[in-house]
N, C-alpha and C. Protein backbone atom coordinates (compact mmCIF):
# COMPACT_ATOMS: atom_id res chain seq x y z
N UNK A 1 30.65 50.77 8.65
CA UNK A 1 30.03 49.97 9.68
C UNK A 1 30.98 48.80 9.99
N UNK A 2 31.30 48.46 11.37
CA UNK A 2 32.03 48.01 11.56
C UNK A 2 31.63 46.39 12.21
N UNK A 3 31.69 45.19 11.83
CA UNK A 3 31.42 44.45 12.06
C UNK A 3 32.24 43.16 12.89
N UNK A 4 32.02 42.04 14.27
CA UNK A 4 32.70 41.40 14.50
C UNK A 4 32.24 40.33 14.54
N UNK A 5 32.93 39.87 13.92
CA UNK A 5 33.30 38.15 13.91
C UNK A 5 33.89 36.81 14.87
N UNK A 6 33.09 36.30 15.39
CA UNK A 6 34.36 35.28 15.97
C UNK A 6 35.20 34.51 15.15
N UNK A 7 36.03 34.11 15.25
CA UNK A 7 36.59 33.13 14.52
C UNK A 7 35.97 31.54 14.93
N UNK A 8 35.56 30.64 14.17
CA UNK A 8 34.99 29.41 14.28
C UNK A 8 36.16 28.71 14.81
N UNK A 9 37.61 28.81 14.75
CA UNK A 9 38.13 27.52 14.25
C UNK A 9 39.09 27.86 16.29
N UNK A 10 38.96 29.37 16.85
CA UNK A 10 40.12 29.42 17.57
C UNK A 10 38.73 30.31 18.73
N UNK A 11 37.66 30.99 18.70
CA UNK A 11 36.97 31.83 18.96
C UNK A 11 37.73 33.21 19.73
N UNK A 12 38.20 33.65 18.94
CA UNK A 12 38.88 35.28 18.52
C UNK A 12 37.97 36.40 17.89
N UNK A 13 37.70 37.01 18.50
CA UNK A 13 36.74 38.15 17.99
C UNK A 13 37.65 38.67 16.98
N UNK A 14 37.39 39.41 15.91
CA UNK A 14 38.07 40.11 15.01
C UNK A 14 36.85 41.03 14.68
N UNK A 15 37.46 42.64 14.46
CA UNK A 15 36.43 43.45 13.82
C UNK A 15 36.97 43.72 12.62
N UNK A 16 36.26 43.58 11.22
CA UNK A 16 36.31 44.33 9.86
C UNK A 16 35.11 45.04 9.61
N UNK A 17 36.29 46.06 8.60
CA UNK A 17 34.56 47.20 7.99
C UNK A 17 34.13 46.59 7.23
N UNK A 18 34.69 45.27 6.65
CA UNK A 18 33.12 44.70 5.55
C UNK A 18 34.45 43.53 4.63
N UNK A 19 33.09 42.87 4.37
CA UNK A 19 34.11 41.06 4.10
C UNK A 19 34.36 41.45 2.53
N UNK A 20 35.64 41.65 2.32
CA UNK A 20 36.04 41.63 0.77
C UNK A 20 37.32 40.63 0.25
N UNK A 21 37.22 39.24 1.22
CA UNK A 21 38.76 38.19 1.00
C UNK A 21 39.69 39.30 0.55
N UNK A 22 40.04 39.48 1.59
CA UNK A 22 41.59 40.45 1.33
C UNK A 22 42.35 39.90 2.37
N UNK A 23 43.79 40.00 2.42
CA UNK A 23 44.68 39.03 3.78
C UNK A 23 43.89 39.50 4.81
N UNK A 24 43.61 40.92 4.97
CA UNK A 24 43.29 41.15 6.21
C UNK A 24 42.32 40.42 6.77
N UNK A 25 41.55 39.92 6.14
CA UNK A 25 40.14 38.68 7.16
C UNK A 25 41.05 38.04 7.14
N UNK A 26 41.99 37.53 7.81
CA UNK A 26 42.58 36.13 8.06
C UNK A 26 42.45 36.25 10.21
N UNK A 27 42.52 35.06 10.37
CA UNK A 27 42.07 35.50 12.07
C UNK A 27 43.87 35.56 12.19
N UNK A 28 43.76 36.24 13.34
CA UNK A 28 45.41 36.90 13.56
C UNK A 28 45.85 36.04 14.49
N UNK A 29 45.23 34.87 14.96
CA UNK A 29 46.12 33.83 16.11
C UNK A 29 45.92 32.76 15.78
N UNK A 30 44.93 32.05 14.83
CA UNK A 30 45.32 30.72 13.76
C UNK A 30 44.75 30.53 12.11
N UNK A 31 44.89 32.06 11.67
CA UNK A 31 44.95 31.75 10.17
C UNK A 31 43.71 31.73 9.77
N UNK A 32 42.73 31.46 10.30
CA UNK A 32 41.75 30.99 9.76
C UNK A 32 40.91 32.34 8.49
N UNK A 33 40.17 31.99 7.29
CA UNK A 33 39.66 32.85 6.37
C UNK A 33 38.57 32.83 7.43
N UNK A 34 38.28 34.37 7.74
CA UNK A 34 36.87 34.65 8.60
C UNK A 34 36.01 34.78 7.49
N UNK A 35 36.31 35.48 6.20
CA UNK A 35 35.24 35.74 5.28
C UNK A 35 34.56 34.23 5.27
N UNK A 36 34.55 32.92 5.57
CA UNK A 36 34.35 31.87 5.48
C UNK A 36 33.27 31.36 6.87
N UNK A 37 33.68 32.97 7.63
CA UNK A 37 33.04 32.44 9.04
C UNK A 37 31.70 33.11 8.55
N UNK A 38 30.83 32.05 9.72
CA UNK A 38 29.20 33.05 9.34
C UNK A 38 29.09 34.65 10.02
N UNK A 39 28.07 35.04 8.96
CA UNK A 39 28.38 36.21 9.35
C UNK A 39 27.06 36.71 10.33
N UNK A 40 27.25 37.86 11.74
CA UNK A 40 26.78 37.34 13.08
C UNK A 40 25.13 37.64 12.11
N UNK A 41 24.07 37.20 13.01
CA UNK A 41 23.05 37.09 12.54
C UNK A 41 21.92 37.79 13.35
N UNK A 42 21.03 38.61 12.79
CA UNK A 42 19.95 39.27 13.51
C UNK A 42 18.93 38.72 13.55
N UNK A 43 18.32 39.18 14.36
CA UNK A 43 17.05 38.96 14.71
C UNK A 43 15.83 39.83 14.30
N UNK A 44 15.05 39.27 14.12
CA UNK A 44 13.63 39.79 13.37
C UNK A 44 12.53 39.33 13.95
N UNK A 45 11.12 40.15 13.67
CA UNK A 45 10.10 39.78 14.11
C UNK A 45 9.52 39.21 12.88
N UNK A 46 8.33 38.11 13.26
CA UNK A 46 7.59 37.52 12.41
C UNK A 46 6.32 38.64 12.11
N UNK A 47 6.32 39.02 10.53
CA UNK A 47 5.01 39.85 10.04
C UNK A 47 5.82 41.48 10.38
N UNK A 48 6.49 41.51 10.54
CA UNK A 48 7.33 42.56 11.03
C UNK A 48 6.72 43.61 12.55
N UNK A 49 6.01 42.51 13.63
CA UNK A 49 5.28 43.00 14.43
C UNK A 49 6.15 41.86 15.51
N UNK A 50 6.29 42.99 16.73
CA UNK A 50 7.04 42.69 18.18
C UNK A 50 6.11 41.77 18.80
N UNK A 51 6.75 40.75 18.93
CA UNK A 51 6.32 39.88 19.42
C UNK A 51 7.37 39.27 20.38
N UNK A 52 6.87 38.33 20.97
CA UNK A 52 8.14 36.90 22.09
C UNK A 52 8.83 36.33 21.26
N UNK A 53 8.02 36.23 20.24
CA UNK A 53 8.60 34.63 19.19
C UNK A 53 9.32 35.41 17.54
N UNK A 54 10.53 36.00 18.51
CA UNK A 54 11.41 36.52 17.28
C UNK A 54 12.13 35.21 16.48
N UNK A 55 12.40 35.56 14.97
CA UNK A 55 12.93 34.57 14.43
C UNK A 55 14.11 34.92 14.07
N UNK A 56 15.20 34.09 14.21
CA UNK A 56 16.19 34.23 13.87
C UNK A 56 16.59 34.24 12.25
N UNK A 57 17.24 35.48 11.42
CA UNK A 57 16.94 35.75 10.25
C UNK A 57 18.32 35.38 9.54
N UNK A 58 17.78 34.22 8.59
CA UNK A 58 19.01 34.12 8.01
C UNK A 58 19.15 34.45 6.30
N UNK A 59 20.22 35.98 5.89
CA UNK A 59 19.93 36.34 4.87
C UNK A 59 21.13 35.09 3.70
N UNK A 60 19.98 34.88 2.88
CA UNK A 60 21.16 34.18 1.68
C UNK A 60 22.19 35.28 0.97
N UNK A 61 23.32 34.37 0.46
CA UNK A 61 23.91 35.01 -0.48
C UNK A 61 25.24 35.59 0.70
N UNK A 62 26.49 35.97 0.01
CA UNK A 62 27.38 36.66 0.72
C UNK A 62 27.03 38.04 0.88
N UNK A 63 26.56 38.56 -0.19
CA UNK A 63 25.85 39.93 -0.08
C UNK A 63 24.92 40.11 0.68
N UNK A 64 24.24 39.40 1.37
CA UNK A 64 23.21 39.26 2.66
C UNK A 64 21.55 39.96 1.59
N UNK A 65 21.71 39.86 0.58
CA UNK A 65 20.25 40.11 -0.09
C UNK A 65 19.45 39.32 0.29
N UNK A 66 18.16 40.03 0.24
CA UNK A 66 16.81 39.29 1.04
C UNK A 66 16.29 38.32 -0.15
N UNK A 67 16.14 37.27 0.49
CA UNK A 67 15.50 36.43 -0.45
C UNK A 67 13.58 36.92 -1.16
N UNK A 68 13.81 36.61 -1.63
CA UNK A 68 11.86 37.13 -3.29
C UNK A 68 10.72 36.42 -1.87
N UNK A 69 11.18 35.10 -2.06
CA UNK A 69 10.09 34.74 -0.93
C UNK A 69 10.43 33.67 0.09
N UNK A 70 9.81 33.71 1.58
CA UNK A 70 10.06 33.01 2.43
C UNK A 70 8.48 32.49 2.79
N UNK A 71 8.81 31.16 3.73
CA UNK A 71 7.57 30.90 4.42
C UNK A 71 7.88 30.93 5.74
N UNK A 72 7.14 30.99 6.83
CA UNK A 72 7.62 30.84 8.09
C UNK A 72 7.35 29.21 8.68
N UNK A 73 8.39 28.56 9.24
CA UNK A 73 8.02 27.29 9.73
C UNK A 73 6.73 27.30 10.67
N UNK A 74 5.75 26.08 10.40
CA UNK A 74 4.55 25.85 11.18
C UNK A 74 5.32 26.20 13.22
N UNK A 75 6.64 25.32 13.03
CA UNK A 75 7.17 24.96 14.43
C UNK A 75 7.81 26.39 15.40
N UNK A 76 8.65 26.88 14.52
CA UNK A 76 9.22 27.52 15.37
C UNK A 76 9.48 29.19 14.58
N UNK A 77 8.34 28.98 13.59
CA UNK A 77 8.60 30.40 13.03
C UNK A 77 9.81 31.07 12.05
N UNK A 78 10.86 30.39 11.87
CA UNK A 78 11.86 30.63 10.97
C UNK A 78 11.45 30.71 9.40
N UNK A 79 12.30 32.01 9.22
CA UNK A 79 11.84 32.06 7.51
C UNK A 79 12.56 30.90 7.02
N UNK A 80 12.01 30.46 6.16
CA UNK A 80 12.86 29.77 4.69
C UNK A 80 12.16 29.51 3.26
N UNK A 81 12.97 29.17 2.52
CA UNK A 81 12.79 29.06 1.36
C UNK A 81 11.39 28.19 1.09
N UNK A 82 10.39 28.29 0.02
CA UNK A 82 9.23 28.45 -0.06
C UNK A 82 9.24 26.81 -0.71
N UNK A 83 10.06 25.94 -1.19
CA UNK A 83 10.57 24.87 -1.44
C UNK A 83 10.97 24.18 -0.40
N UNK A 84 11.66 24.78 0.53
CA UNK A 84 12.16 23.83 1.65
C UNK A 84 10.77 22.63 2.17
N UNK A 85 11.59 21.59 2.20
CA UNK A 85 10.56 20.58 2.97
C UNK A 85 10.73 20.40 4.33
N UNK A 86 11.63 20.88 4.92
CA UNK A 86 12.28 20.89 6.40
C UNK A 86 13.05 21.96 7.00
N UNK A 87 12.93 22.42 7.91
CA UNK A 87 12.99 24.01 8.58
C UNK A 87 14.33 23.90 8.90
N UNK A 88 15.21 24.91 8.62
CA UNK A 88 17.00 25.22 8.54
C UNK A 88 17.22 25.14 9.86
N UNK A 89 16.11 25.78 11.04
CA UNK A 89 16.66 26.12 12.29
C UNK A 89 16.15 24.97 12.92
N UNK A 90 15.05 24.41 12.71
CA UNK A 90 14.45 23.63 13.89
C UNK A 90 14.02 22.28 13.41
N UNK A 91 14.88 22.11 12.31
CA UNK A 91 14.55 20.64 11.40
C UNK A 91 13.42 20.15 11.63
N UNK A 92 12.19 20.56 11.41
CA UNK A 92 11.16 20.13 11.63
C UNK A 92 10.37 20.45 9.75
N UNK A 93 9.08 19.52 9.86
CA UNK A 93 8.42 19.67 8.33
C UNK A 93 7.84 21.06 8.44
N UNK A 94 7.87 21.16 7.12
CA UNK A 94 7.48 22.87 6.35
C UNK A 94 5.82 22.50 6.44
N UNK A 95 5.48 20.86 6.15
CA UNK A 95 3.89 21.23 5.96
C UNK A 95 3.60 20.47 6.80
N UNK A 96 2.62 20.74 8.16
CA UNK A 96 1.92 19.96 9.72
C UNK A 96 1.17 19.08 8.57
N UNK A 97 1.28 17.82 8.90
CA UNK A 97 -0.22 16.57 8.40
C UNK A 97 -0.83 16.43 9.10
N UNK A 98 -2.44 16.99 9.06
CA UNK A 98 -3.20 16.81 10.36
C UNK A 98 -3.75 15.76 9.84
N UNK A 99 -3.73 15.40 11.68
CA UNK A 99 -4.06 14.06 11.52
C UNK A 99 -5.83 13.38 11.07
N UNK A 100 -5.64 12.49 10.60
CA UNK A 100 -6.58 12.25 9.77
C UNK A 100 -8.05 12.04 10.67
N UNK A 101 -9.26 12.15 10.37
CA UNK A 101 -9.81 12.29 11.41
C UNK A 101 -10.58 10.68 11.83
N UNK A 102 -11.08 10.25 12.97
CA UNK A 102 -11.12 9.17 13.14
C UNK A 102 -12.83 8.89 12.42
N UNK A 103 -12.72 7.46 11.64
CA UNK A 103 -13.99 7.44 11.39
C UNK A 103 -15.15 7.28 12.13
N UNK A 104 -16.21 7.56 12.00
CA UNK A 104 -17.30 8.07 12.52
C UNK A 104 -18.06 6.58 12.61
N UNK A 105 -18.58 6.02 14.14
CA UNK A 105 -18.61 4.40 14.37
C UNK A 105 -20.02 4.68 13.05
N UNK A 106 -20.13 3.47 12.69
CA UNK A 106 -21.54 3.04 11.70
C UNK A 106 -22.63 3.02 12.94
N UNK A 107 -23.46 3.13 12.17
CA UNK A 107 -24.60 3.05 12.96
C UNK A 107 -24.83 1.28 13.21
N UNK A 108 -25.28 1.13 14.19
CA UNK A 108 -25.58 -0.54 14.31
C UNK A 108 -27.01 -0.85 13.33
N UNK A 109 -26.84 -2.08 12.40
CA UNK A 109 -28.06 -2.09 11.67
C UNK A 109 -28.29 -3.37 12.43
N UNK A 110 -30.46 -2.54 12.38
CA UNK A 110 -31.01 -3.89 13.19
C UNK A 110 -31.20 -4.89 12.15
N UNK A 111 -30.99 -5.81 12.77
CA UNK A 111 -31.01 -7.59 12.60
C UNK A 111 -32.41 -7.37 11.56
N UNK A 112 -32.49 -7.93 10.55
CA UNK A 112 -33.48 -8.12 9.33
C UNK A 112 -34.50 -9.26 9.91
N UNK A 113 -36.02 -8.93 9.70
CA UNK A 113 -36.47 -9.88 10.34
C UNK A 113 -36.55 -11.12 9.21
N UNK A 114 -36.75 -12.50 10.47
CA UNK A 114 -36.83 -13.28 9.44
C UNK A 114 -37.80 -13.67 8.88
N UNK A 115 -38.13 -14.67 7.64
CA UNK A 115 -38.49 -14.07 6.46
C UNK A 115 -39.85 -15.34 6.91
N UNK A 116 -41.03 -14.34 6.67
CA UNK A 116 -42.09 -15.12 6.68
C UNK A 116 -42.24 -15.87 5.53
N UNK A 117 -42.71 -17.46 6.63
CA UNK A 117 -42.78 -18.82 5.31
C UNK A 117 -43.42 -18.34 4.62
N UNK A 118 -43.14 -19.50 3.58
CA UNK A 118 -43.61 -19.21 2.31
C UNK A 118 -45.40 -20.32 2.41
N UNK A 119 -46.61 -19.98 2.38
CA UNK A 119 -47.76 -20.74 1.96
C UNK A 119 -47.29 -21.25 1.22
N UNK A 120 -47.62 -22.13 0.50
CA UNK A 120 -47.84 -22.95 -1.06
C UNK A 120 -49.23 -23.81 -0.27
N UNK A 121 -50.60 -22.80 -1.60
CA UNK A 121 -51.79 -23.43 -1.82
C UNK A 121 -52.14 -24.89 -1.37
N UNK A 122 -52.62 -25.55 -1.01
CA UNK A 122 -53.27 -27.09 -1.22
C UNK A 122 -53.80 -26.84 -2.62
N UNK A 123 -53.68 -28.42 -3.51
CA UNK A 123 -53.84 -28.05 -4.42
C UNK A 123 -55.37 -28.60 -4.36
N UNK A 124 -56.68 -27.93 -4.75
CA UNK A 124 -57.74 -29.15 -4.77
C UNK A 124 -57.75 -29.86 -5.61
N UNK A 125 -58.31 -31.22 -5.15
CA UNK A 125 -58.66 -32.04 -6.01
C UNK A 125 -59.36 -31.94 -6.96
N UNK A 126 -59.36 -32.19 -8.36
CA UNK A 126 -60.75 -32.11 -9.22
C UNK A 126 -61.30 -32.95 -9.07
N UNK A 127 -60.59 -34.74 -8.79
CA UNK A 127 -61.28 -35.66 -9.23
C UNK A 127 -62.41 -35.97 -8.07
N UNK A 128 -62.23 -35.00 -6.89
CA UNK A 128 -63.47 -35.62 -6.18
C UNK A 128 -64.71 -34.75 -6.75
N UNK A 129 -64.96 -34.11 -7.61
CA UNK A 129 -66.25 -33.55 -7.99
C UNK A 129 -66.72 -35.12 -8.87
N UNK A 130 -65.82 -35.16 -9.57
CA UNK A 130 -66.06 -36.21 -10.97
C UNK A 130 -66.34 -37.50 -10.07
N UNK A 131 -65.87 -37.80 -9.28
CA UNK A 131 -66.16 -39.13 -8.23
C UNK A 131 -67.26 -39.09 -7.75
N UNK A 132 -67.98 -37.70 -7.44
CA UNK A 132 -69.03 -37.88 -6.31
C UNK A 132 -70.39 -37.88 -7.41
N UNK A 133 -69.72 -37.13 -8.18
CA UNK A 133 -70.98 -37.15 -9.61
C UNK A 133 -71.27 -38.58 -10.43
N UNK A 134 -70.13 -39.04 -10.64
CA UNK A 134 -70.24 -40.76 -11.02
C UNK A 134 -70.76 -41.42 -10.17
N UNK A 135 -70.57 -41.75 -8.51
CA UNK A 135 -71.03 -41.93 -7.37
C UNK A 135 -72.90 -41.83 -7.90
N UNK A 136 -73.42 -40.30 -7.67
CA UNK A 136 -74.71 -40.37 -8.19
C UNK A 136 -75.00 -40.63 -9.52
N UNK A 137 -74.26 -40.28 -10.19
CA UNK A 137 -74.97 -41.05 -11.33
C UNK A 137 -75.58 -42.76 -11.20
N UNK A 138 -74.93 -43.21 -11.19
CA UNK A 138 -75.06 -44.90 -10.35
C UNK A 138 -75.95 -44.96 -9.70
N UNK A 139 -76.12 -44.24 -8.44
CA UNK A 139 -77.30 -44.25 -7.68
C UNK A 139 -78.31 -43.98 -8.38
N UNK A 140 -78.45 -42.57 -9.29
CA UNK A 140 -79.78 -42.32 -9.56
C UNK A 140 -80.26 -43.55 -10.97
N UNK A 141 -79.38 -44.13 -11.44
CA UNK A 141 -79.61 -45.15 -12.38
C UNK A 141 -80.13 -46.61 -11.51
N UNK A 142 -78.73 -46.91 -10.71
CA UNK A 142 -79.50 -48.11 -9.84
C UNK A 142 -81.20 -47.78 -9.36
N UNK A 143 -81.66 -46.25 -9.19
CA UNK A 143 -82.70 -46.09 -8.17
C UNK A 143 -83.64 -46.54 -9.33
N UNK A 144 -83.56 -45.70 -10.52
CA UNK A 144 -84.68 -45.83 -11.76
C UNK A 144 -84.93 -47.26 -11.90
N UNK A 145 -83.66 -48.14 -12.49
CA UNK A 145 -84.16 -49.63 -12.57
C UNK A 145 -84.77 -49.89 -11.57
N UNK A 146 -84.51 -50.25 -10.10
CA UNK A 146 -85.16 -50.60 -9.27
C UNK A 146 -86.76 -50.30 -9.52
N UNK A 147 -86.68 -49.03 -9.55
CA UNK A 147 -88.29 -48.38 -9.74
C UNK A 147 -89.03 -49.09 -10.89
N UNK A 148 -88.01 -49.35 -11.61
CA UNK A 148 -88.81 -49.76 -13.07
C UNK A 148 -89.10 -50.94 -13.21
N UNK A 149 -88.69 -51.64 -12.31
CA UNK A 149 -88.91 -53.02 -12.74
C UNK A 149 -89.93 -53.80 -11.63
């Protein structure tokens, strides 16, 4: 399988049957190590179902082995590493913070009524029983002498 490369450093197509750093990857009009160049990159569907929103697939490793596990970015769908905190293709965050939700107004509390006075008793008097009874006593004594004499 025959694969082509541009060269990064001069953009020279070069075709090799497969990257093994041997002289021959060298680009043939400025030197450059192509095994060093990226190698071209496919495209994939997300969930492995045809869709608009293909992601551009980038395999790790020189051996192009599939990575154990990927997540797909919230933004733009790109696999990456299940650690990443920020998306390779579209530098955006791995985890959306939704936004927090707004609090819910309080209810208006009605006004407390105000506070009925307080009575405090009159205190009665005792001494007007004892006054009015001394009072007659007197009388009914003044009345007897009178009478008696």
């Amino acid at each position: 399988m025959t694969t082509t490369i541009m060269c990064p450093s001069c953009g020279t197509a070069a075709e090799l049957d497969r990257l093994s750093r041997t002289a021959d990857e060298f680009c043939k009009k400025c030197d450059y190590p192509l095994f060093w160049a990226p190698v071209p990159t496919t495209l994939a569907t997300l969930n492995g179902e045809e869709t608009a929103e293909t992601t551009l697939r980038r395999l790790p490793g020189a051996g192009g082995r599939r990575a154990v596990a990927s997540v797909p970015c919230p933004t733009c769908a790109e696999l990456n590493a299940p650690t990443s905190l920020v998306c390779h293709r579209c530098n955006g965050p791995m985890v959306l913070v939704e936004p927090e939700p707004e609090p819910e107004p309080e209810p208006e509390l009605e006004p407390m009524p105000a506070p009925e006075p307080i009575v405090i008793p009159e205190e009665r008097s005792t001494y007007g029983w004892w006054i009015a009874l001394a009072v007659g006593l007197v009388l009914v004594t003044v009345l007897v002498v009178l009478l008696a004499a």
